[in-house]
Protein backbone atom coordinates (compact mmCIF):
# COMPACT_ATOMS: atom_id res chain seq x y z
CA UNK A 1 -15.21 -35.19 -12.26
CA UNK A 2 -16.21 -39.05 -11.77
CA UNK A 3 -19.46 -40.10 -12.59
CA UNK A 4 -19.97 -41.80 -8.76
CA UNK A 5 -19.21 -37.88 -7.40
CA UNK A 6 -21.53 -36.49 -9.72
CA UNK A 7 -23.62 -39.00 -8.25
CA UNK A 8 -22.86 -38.49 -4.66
CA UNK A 9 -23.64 -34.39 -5.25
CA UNK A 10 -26.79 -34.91 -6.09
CA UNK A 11 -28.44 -33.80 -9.67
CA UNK A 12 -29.20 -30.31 -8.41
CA UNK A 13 -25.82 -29.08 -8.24
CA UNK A 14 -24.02 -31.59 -10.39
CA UNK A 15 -26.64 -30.32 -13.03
CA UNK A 16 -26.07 -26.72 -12.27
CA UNK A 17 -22.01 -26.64 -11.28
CA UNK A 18 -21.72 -23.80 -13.30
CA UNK A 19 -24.88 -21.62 -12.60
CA UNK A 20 -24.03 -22.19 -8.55
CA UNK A 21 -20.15 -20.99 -8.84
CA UNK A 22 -21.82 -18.00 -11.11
CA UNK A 23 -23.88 -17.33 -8.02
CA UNK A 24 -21.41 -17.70 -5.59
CA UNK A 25 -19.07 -15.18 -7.59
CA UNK A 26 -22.15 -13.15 -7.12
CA UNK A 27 -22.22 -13.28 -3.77
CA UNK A 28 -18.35 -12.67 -3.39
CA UNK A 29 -18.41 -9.73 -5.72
CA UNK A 30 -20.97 -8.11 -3.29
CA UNK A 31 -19.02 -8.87 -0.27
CA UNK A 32 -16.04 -6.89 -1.51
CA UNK A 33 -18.01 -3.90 -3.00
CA UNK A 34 -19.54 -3.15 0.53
CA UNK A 35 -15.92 -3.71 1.83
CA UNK A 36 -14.70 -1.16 -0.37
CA UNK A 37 -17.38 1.50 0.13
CA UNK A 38 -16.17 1.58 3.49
CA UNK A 39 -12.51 2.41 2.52
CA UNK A 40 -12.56 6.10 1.43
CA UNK A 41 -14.39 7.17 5.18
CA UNK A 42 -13.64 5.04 7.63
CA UNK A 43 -10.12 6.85 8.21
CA UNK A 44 -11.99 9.82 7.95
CA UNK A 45 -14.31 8.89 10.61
CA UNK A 46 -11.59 7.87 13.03
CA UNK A 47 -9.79 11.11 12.57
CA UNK A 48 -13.61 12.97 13.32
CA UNK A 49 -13.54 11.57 16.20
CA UNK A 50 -10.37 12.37 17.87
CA UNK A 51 -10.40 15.92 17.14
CA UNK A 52 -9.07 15.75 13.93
CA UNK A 53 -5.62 14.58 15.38
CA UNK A 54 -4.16 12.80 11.81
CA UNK A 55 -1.26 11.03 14.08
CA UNK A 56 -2.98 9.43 16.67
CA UNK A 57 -5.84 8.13 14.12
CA UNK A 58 -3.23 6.73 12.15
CA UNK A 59 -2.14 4.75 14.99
CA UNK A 60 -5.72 3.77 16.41
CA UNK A 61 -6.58 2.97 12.79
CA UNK A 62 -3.26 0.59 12.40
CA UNK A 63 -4.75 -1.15 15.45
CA UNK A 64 -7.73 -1.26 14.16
CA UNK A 65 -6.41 -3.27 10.93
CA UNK A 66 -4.25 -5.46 13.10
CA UNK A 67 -7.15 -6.74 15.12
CA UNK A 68 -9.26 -7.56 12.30
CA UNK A 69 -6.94 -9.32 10.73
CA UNK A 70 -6.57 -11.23 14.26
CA UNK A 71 -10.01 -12.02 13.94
CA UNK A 72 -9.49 -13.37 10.30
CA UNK A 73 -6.61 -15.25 11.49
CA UNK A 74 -8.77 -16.92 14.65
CA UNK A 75 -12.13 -17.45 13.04
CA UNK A 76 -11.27 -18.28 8.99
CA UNK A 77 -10.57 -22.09 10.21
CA UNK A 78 -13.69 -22.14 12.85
CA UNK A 79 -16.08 -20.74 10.07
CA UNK A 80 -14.17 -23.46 7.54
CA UNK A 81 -14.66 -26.41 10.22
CA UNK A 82 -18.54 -25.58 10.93
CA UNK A 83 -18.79 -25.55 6.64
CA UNK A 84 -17.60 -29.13 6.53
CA UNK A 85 -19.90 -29.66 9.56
CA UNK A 86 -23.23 -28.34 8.63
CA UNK A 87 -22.68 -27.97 4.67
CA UNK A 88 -21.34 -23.92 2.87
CA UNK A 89 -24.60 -22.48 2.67
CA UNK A 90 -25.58 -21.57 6.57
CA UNK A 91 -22.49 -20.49 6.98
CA UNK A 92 -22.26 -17.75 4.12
CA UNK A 93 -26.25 -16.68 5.05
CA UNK A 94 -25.19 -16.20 8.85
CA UNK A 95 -22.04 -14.35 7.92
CA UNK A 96 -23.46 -11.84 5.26
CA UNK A 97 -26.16 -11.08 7.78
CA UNK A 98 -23.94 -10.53 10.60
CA UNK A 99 -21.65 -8.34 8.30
CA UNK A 100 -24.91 -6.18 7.13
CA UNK A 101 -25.58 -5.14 11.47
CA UNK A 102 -22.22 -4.97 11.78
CA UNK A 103 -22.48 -2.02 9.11
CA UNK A 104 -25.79 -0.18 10.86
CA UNK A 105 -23.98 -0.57 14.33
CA UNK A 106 -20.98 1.69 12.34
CA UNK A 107 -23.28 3.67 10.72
CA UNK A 108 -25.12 5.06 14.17
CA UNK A 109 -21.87 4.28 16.52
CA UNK A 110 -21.33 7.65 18.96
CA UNK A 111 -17.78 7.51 19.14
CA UNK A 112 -14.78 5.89 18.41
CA UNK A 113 -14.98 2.78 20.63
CA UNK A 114 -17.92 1.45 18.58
CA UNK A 115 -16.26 1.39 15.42
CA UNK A 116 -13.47 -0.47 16.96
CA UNK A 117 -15.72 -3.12 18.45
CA UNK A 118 -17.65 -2.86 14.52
CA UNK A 119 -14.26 -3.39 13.26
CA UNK A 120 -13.60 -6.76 15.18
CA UNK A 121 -16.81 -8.35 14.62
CA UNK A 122 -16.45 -7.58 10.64
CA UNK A 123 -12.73 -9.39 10.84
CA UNK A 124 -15.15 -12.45 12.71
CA UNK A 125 -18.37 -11.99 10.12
CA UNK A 126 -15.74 -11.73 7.00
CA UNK A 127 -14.16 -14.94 7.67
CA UNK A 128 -16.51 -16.80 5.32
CA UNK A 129 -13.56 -16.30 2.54
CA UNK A 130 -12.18 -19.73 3.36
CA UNK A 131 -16.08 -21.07 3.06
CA UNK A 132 -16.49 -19.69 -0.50
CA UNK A 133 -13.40 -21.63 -1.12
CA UNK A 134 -14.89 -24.41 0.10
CA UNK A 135 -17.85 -23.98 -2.10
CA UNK A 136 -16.11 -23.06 -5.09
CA UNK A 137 -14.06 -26.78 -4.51
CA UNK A 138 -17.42 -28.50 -4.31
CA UNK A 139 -18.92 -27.51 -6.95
CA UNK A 140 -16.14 -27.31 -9.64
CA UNK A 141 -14.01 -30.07 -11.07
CA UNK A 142 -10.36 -30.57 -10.60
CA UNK A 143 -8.76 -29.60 -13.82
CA UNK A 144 -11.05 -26.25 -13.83
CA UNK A 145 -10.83 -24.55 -9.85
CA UNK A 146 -7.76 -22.81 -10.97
CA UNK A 147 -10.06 -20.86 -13.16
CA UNK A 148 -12.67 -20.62 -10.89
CA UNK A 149 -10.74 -19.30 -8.44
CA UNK A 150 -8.81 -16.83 -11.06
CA UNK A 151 -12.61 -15.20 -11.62
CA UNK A 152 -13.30 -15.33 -7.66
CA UNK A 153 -10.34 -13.03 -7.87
CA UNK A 154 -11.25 -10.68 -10.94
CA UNK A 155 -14.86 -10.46 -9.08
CA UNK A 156 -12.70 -9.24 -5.76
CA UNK A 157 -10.75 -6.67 -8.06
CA UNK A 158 -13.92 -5.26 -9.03
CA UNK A 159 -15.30 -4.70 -5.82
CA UNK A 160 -12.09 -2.88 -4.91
CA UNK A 161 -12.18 -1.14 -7.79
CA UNK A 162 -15.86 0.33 -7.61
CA UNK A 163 -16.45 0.26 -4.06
CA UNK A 164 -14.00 2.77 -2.90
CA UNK A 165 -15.80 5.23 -6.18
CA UNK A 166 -18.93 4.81 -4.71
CA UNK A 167 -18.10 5.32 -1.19
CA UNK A 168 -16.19 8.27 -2.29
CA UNK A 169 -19.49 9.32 -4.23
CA UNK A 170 -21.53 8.56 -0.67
CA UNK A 171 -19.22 9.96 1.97
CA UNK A 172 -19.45 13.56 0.17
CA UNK A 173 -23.30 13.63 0.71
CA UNK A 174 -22.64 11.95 4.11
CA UNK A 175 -19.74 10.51 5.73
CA UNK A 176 -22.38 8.04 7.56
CA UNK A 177 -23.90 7.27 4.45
CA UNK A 178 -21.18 4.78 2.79
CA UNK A 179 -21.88 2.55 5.93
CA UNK A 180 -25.50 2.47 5.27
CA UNK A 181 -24.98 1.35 2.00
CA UNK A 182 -22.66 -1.34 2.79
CA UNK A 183 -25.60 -2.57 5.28
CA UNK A 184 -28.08 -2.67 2.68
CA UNK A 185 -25.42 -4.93 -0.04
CA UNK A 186 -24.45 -6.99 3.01
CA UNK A 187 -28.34 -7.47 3.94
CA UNK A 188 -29.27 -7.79 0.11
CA UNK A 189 -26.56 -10.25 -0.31
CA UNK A 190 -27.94 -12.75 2.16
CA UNK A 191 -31.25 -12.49 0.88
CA UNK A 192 -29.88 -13.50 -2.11
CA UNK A 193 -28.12 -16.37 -0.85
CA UNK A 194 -31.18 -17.21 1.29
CA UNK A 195 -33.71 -17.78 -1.67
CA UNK A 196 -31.10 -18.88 -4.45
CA UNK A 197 -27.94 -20.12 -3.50
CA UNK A 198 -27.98 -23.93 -3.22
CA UNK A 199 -25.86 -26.02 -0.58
CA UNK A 200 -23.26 -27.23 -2.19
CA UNK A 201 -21.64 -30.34 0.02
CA UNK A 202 -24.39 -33.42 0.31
CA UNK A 203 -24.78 -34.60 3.75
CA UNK A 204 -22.79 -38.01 3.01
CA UNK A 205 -19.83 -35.81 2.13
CA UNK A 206 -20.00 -34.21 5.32
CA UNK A 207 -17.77 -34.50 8.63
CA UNK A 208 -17.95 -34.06 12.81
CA UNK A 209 -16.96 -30.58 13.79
CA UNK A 210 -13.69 -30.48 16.01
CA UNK A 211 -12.26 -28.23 17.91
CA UNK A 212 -8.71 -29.69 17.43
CA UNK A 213 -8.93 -28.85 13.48
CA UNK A 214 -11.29 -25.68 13.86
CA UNK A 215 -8.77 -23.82 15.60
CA UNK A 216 -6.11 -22.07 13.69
CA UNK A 217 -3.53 -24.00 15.24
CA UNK A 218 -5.64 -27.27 14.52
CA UNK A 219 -6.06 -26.69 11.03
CA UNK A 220 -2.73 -25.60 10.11
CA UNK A 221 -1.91 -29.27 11.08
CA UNK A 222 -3.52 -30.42 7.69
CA UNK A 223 -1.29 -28.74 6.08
CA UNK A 224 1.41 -31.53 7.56
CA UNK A 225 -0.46 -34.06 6.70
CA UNK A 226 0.93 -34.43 2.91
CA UNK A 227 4.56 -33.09 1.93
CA UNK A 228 3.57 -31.46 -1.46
CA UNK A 229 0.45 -29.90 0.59
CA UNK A 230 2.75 -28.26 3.18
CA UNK A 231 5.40 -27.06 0.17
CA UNK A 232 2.17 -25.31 -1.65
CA UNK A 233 1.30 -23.66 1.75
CA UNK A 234 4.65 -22.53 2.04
CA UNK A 235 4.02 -20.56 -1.14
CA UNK A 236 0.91 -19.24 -0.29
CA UNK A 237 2.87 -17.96 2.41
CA UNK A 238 5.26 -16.36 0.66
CA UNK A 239 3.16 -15.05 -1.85
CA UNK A 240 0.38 -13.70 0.75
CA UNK A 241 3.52 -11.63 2.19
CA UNK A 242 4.85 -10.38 -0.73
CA UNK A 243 1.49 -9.19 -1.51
CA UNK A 244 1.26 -7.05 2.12
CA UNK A 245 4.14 -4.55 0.21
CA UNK A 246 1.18 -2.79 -2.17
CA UNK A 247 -1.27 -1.81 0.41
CA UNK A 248 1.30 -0.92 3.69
CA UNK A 249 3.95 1.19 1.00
CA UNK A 250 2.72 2.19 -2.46
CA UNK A 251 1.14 5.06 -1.77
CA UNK A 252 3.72 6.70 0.23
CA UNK A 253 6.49 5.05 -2.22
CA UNK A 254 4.60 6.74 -4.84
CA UNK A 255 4.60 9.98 -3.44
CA UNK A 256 7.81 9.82 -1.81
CA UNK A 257 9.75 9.01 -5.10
CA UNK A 258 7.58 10.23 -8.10
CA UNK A 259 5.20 13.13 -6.29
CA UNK A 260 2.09 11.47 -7.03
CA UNK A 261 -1.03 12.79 -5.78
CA UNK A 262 -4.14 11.31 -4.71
CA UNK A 263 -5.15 11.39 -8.31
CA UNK A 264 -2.52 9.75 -10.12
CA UNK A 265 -2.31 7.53 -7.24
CA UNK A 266 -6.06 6.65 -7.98
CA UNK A 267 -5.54 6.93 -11.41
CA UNK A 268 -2.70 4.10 -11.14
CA UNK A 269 -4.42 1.72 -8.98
CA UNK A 270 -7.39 1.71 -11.87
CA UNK A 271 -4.95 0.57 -13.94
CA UNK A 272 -3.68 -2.01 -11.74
CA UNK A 273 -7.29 -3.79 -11.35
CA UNK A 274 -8.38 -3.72 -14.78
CA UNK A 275 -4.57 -5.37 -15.83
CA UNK A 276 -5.27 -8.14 -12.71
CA UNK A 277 -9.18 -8.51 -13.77
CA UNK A 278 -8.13 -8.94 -17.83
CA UNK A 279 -5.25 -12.21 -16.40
CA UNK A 280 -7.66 -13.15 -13.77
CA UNK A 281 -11.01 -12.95 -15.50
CA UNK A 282 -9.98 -14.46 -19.21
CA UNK A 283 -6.39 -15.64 -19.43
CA UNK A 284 -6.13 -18.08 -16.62
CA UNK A 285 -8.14 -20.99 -18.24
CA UNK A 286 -6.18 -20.93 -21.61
CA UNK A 287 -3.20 -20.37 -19.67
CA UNK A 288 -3.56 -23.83 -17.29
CA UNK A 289 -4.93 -25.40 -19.54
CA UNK A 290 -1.68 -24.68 -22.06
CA UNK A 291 1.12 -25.42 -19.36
CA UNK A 292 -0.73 -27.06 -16.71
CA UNK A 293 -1.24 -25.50 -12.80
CA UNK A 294 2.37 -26.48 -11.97
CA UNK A 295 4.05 -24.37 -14.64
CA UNK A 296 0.95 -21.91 -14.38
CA UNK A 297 1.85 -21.32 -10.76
CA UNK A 298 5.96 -20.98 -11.34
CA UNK A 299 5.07 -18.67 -14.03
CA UNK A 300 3.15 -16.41 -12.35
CA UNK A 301 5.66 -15.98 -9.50
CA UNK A 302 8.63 -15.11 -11.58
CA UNK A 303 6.17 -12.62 -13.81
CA UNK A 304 5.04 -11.28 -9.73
CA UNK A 305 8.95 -11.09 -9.12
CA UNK A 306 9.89 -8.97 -12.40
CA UNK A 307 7.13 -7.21 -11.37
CA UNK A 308 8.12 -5.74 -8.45
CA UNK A 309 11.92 -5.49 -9.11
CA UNK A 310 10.17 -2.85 -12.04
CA UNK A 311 8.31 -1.35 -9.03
CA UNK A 312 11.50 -1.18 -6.93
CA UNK A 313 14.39 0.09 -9.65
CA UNK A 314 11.84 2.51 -11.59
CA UNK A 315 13.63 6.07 -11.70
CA UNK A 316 10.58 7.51 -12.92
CA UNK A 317 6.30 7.26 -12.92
CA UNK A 318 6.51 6.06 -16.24
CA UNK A 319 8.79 3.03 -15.78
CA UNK A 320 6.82 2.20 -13.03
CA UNK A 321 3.52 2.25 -15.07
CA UNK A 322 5.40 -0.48 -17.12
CA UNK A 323 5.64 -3.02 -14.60
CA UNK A 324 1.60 -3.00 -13.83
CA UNK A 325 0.78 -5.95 -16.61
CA UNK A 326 3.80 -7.73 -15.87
CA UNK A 327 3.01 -7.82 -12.44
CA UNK A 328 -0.80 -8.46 -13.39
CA UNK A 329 0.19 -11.79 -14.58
CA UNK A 330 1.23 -13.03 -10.72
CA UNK A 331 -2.04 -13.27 -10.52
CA UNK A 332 -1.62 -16.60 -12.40
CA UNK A 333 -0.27 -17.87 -9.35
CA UNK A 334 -2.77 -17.75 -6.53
CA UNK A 335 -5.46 -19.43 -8.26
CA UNK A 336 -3.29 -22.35 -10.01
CA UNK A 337 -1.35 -22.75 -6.58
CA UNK A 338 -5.00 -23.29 -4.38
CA UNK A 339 -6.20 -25.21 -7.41
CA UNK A 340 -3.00 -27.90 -6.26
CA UNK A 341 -3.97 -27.62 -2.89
CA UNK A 342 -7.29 -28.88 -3.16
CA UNK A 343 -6.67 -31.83 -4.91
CA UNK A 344 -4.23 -32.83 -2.06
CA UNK A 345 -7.39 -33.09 0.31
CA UNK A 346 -10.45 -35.18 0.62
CA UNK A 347 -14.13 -33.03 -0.16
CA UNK A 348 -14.51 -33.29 3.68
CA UNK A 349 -11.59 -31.43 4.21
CA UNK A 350 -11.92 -28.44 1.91
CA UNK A 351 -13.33 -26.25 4.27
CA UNK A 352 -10.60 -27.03 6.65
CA UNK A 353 -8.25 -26.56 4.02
CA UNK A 354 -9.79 -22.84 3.10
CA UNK A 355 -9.80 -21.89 6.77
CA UNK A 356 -6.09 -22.77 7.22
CA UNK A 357 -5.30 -21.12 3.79
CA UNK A 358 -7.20 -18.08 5.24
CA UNK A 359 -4.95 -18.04 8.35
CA UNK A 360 -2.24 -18.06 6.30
CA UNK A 361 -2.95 -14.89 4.78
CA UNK A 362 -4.14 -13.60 8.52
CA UNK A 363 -0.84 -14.76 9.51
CA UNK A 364 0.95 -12.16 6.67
CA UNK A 365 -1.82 -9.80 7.77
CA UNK A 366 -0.59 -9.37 11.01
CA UNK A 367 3.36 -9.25 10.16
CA UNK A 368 3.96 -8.33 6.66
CA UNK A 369 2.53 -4.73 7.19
CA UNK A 370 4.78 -3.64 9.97
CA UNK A 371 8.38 -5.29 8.11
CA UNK A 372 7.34 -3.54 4.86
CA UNK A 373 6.68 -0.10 6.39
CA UNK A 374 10.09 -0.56 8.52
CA UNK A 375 12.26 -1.81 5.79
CA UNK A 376 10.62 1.72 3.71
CA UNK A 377 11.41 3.93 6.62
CA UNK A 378 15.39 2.58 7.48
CA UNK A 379 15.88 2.60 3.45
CA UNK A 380 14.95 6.51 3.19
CA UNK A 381 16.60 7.60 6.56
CA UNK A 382 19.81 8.72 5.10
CA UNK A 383 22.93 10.49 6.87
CA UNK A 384 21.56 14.11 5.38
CA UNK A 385 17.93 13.50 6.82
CA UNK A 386 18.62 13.46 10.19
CA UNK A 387 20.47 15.28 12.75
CA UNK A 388 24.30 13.78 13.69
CA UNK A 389 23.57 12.67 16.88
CA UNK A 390 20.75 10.04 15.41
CA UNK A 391 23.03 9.33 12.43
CA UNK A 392 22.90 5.59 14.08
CA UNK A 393 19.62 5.29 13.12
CA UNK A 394 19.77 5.78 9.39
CA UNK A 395 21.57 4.73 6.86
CA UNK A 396 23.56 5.62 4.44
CA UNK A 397 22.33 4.47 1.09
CA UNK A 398 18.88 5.44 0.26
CA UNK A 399 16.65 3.39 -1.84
CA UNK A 400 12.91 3.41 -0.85
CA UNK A 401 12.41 0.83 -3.30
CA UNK A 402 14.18 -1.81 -0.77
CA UNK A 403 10.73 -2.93 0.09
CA UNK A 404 9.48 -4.30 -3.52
CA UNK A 405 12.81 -6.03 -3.56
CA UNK A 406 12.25 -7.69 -0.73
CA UNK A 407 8.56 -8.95 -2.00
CA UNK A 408 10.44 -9.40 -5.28
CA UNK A 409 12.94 -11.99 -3.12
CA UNK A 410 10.26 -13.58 -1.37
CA UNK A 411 8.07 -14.53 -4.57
CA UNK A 412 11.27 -15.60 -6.28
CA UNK A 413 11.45 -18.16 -3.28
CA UNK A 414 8.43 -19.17 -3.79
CA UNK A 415 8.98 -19.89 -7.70
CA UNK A 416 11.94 -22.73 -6.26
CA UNK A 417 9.54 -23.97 -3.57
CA UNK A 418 6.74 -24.57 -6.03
CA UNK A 419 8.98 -26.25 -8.50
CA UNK A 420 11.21 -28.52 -6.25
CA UNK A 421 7.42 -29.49 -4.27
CA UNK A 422 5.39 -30.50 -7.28
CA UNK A 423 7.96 -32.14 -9.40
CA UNK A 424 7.16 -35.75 -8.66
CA UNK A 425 3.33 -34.95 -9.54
């Protein structure tokens, strides 16, 4: 960092850079643990209230992930914008307080329409992702956001990784309960930011709010604005898609092809987080700082692309276990990738440029799910499975693994794009 930015930030958080990206992991790491208490019931819930029909909640509860990723999609750029306007910290306060009533509104709602409507409104309060992006630019010198935003990631892994035990622990006292506590982290969480977070973009650094780059049209129009910027998004892209395969198929991969149960399922997915938190948490500094963020990123596409094709061509559990810290290492890429993205932008812009990288991901959100679960369902519709007269409908080779190919292809895409964009850095 140059001494007339240091300047320009002011001693308080030029002085304290690292204490305010410690806090602001804080504050992250709290956001996902109430979003992952929620996890074990809210399915539940849904299925309570129709009747206990398991079909149709499926379906209402597919919509229900569609729209809040909507929401993420529309709002990630406004709540971005408004950062660059009036500075990270409002911002985060307003949206961890809108996120902790959003929670006691599903806690007490008396039938399924309210937790749709609770649903939408946490897609619009959650959109403060791209703002602690922002913040995390702002306070943290070039050379070192890759591992900044490598532990933003391990603290996001541990959230997912605890918050789904606890809400487990909760919903068997109550199924109401989880929500509760969700309301009181969310609540906690913006006292927290309320009488210790600092603001982390002075007011010189500071730019007019505009509709024409808040929406996410608007803002994906930075991403034109410099060739290697669009090339980088391009691999976000990719990689944010890719990504959609482990939450829409794994679990019914897993017990389609190996018989899992819930437990080994659980059991696996452990394993998974503490493999991504270990690469995220210690191994990206020494690992950028080694081969530098452009290498960094290629690397941890091609490791993400072994990874799956593992996934995809495992015959049995075992084999499959072995491509968990191979594919733990694409988490190399995300980070190191963003970190290259940021330095392609002005500090005005970085909220812009964390709202349009969070409608990329709102973008997958909304599409990736659906050609995952499709591509799973044609690849184990054999001939045998189905009567003759539908026999047009299936095929006749059956590999259910065809969808962590497919991510496998996509990262592997992504791993040329990187290399051929960045090459005249």
């Amino acid at each position: 960092m140059s001494e007339h930015t240091a300047t320009a930030r002011g001693p308080q958080v030029s002085a304290a850079a690292g204490a305010d990206r410690l806090g602001r992991q804080l504050v992250s790491g709290l956001d996902m643990l109430s979003f992952g208490i929620i996890i074990p019931v809210l399915p539940k819930l849904v299925e309570e209230f129709l009747s206990g029909d398991t079909a149709q909640a499926a379906v209402l509860y597919g919509l229900m992930g569609t729209a809040w990723a909507f929401m993420q999609f529309f709002c990630s750029p406004i709540q971005g914008a408004l950062s660059d306007r009036f500075g990270r910290r409002p911002v985060v306060l307003l949206s961890n307080l809108g996120l902790g009533l959003d929670y006691i509104v599903m806690a007490i709602a008396p039938n399924v329409a309210w937790l749709v409507v609770g649903r939408v409104i946490s897609g619009m309060a959650s959109s403060s992702f791209s703002t602690a992006g922002a913040y995390i630019a702002d306070v943290t010198p070039p050379e070192q956001r890759a591992a900044a935003f490598g532990k933003i990631g391990m603290v996001f892994g541990l959230g997912f990784i605890f918050g789904p035990a606890l809400g487990g622990w909760l919903g068997a006292i109550d199924p109401r309960l989880p929500f509760w506590g969700a309301a009181v982290l969310s609540l906690l969480n913006a006292g927290y930011g309320f009488f210790v977070l600092p603001e982390s973009l002075p007011f010189d650094k500071r730019t007019s709010f505009s509709w024409k780059r808040a929406n996410p049209i608007g803002s994906l129009v930075l991403l034109r604005s410099h060739r290697e910027l669009f090339g980088l998004a391009t691999v976000a892209f990719f990689g944010y898609l890719a990504h959609a395969v482990l939450p829409s198929v794994s679990v019914l991969y897993m017990g389609y092809r190996y018989g899992w149960g819930p437990a080994s399922v659980g059991l696996m997915m452990a394993g998974v987080g503490v493999a991504a938190m270990i690469v995220q948490g210690g191994l990206i500094r020494p690992i950028t700082s080694r081969f530098g963020e452009r290498r960094t990123v290629v690397i941890g596409l091609l490791c993400g692309a072994i990874g799956f094709s593992v996934y995809g061509l495992a015959p049995e559990g075992w084999i499959f276990c072995l491509g968990i810290p191979v594919m733990a290492f694409w988490g190399l890429a995300g980070p190191a990738n963003q970190s290259l993205m940021t330095r392609r932008v002005s500090s005005a812009e970085q909220g812009q440029l964390q709202g349009a990288i969070a409608s990329i991901n709102g973008v997958t959100g909304l599409i990736g799910p659906m050609l995952f679960t499709q591509t799973f369902a044609y690849f184990i519709q054999t001939d045998s499975s189905f009567n003759p007269q539908h026999s047009s409908s299936s095929t006749s080779v059956e590999f259910p693994g065809a969808p962590f190919i497919l991510a496998s292809f996509m990262l592997l895409s992504a791993a040329g794009i990187a290399w051929r964009t960045t090459r005249r850095s």
